[in-house]
Protein backbone atom coordinates (compact mmCIF):
# COMPACT_ATOMS: atom_id res chain seq x y z
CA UNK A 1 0.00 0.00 0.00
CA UNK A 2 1.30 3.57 -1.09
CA UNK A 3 1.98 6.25 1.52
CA UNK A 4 -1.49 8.31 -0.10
CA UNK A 5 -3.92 5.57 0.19
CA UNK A 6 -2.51 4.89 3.81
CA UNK A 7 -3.02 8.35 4.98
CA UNK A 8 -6.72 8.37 2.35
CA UNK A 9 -7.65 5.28 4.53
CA UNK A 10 -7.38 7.47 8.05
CA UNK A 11 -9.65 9.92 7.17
CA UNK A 12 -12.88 7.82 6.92
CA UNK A 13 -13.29 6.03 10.11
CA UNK A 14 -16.50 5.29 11.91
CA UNK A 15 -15.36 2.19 14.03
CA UNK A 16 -13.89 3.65 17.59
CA UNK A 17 -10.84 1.79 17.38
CA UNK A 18 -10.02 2.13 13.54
CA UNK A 19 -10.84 6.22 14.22
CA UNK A 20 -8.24 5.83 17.35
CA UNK A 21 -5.76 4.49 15.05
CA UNK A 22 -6.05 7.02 12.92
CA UNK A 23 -4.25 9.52 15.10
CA UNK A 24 -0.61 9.23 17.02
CA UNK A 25 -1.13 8.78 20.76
CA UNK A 26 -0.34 12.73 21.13
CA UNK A 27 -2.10 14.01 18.69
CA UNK A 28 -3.83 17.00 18.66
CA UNK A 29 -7.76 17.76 17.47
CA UNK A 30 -9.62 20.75 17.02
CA UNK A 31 -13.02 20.84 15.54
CA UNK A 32 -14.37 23.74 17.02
CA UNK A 33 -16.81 22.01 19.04
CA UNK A 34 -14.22 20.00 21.27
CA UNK A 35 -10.62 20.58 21.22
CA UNK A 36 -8.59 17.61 22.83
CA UNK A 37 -6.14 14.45 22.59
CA UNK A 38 -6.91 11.60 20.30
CA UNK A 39 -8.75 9.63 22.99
CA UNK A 40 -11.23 13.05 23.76
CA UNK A 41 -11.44 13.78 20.03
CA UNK A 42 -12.53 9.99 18.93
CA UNK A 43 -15.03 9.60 22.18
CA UNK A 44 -16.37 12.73 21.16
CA UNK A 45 -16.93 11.72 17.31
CA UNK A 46 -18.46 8.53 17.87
CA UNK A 47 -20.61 9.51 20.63
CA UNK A 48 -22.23 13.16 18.73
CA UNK A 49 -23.85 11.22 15.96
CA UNK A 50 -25.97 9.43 18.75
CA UNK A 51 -28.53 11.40 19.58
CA UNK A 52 -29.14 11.73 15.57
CA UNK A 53 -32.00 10.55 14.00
CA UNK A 54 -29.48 10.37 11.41
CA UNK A 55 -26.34 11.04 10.36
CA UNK A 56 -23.72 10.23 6.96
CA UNK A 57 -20.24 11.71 6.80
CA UNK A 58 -18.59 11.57 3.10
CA UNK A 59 -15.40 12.38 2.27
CA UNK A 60 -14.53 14.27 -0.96
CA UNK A 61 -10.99 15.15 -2.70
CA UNK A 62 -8.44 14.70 -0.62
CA UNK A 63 -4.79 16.90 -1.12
CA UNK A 64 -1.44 15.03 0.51
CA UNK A 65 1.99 16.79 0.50
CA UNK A 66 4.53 14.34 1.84
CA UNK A 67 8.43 15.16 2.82
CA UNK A 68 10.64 12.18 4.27
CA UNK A 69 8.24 11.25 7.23
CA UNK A 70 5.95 13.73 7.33
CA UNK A 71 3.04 15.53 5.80
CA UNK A 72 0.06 17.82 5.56
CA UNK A 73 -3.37 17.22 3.68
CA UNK A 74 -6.81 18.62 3.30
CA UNK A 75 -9.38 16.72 3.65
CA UNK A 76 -12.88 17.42 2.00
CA UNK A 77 -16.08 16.80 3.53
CA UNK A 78 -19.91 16.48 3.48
CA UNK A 79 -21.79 15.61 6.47
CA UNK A 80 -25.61 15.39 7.02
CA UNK A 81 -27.37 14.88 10.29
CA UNK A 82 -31.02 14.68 10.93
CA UNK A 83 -31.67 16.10 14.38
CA UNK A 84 -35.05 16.73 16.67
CA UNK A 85 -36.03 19.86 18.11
CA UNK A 86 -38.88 20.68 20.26
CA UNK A 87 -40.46 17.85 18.03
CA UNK A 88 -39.81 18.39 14.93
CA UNK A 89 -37.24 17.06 12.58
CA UNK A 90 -34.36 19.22 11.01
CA UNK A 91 -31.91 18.25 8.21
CA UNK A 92 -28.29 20.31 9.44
CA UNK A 93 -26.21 19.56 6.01
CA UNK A 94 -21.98 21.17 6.68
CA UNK A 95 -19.35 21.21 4.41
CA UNK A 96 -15.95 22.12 5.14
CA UNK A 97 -12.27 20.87 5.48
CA UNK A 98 -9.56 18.72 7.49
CA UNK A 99 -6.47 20.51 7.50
CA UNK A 100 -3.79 17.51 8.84
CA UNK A 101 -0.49 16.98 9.55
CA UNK A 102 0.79 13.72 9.42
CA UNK A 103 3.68 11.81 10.33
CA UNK A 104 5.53 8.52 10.40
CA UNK A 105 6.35 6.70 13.83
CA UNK A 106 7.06 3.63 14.37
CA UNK A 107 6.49 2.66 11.02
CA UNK A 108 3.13 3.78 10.78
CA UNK A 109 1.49 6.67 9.58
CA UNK A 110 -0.92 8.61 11.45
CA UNK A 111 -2.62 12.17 11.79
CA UNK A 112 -0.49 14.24 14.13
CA UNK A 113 -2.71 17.44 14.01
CA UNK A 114 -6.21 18.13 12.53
CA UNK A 115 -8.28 21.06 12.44
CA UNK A 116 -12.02 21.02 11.56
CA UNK A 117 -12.98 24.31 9.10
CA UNK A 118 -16.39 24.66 8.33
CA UNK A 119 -16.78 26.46 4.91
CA UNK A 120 -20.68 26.73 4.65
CA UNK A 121 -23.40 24.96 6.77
CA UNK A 122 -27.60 24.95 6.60
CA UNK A 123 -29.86 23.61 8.35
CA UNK A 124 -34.09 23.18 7.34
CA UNK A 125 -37.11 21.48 8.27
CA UNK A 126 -36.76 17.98 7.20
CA UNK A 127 -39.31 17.49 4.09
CA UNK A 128 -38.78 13.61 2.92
CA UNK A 129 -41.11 11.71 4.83
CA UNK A 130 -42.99 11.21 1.64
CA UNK A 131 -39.60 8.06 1.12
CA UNK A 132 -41.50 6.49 3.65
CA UNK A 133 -44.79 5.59 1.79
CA UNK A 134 -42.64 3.89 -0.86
CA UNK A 135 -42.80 0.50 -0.17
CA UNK A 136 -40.16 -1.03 -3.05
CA UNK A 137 -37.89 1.21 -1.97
CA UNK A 138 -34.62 0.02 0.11
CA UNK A 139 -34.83 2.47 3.37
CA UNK A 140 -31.91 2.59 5.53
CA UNK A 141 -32.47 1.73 9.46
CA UNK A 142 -30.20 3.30 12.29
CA UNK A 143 -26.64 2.15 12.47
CA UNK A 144 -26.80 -0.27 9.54
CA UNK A 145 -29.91 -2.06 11.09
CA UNK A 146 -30.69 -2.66 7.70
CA UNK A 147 -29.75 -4.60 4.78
CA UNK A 148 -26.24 -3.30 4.99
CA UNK A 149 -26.12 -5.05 8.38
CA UNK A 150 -27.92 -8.70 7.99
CA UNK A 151 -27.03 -8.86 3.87
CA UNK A 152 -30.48 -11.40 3.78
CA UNK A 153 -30.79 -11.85 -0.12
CA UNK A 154 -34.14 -13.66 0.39
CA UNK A 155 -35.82 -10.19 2.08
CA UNK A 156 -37.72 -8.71 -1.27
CA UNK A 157 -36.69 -10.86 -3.24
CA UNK A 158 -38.60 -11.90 -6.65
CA UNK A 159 -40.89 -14.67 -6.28
């Protein structure tokens, strides 16, 4: 595996271990919201999306400059999270950027630093519930409870 798609592959992880191993054991995290150690910053992540009704995190183009064993990236993003308030349901879409450093110890790479930059955000009353009267359709369930998670072939299938 190439030095790029090792450092691609740290940006993208939802598992609490694979996100902890992401990161050195020093490094530090700043997305506005929390700034901390690895352990603080990964506790935080997993645990924010929890309250959701909903939540998908996609990473876009990603820009790596690397020099002997280090480097620095920028890391695109999309993130949606469906979110209650006062009983109704609100759709709070953010784009915006990972600015890293990375480095390589102990023959491993991993983020060093990261910084969270928001570059535009919006949030609106939620307006698909009209997905849910479509019976053929594939609808996700929280946290993969769906077919992502069991992968059972026979549910829909043609007859």
């Amino acid at each position: 595996m190439d030095v790029g798609t090792e450092i691609r592959d740290l940006a993208a992880r939802r598992d609490r271990k694979l996100q902890l191993s992401a990161f050195h054991d020093d490094a530090d995290v700043d997305c506005d919201l929390l700034r901390g150690w690895r352990a603080e910053f990964t506790d935080f992540a997993q645990g924010f999306p929890g309250n959701m009704l909903g939540s998908q995190h996609l990473i876009g183009q990603v820009d790596i400059n690397i020099e002997g064993d280090h480097g620095s990236g920028e890391v695109y993003f999309f993130a949606f999270h469906r979110v209650s308030e006062d009983g109704e349901q609100y759709d709070l879409f953010m784009a915006g950027r990972y600015i890293d450093e990375y480095a390589l110890q102990d023959a491993r790479w991993a983020i060093l630093k990261r910084r969270e930059i928001i570059d535009w955000a919006r949030k609106d009353k939620s307006s698909d519930d009209f997905i849910s009267k479509m019976p053929l359709l594939h609808l996700a369930g929280r946290r993969g409870a769906d077919f992502s998670e069991t992968r059972d072939w026979t549910d829909g299938s043609r007859t």
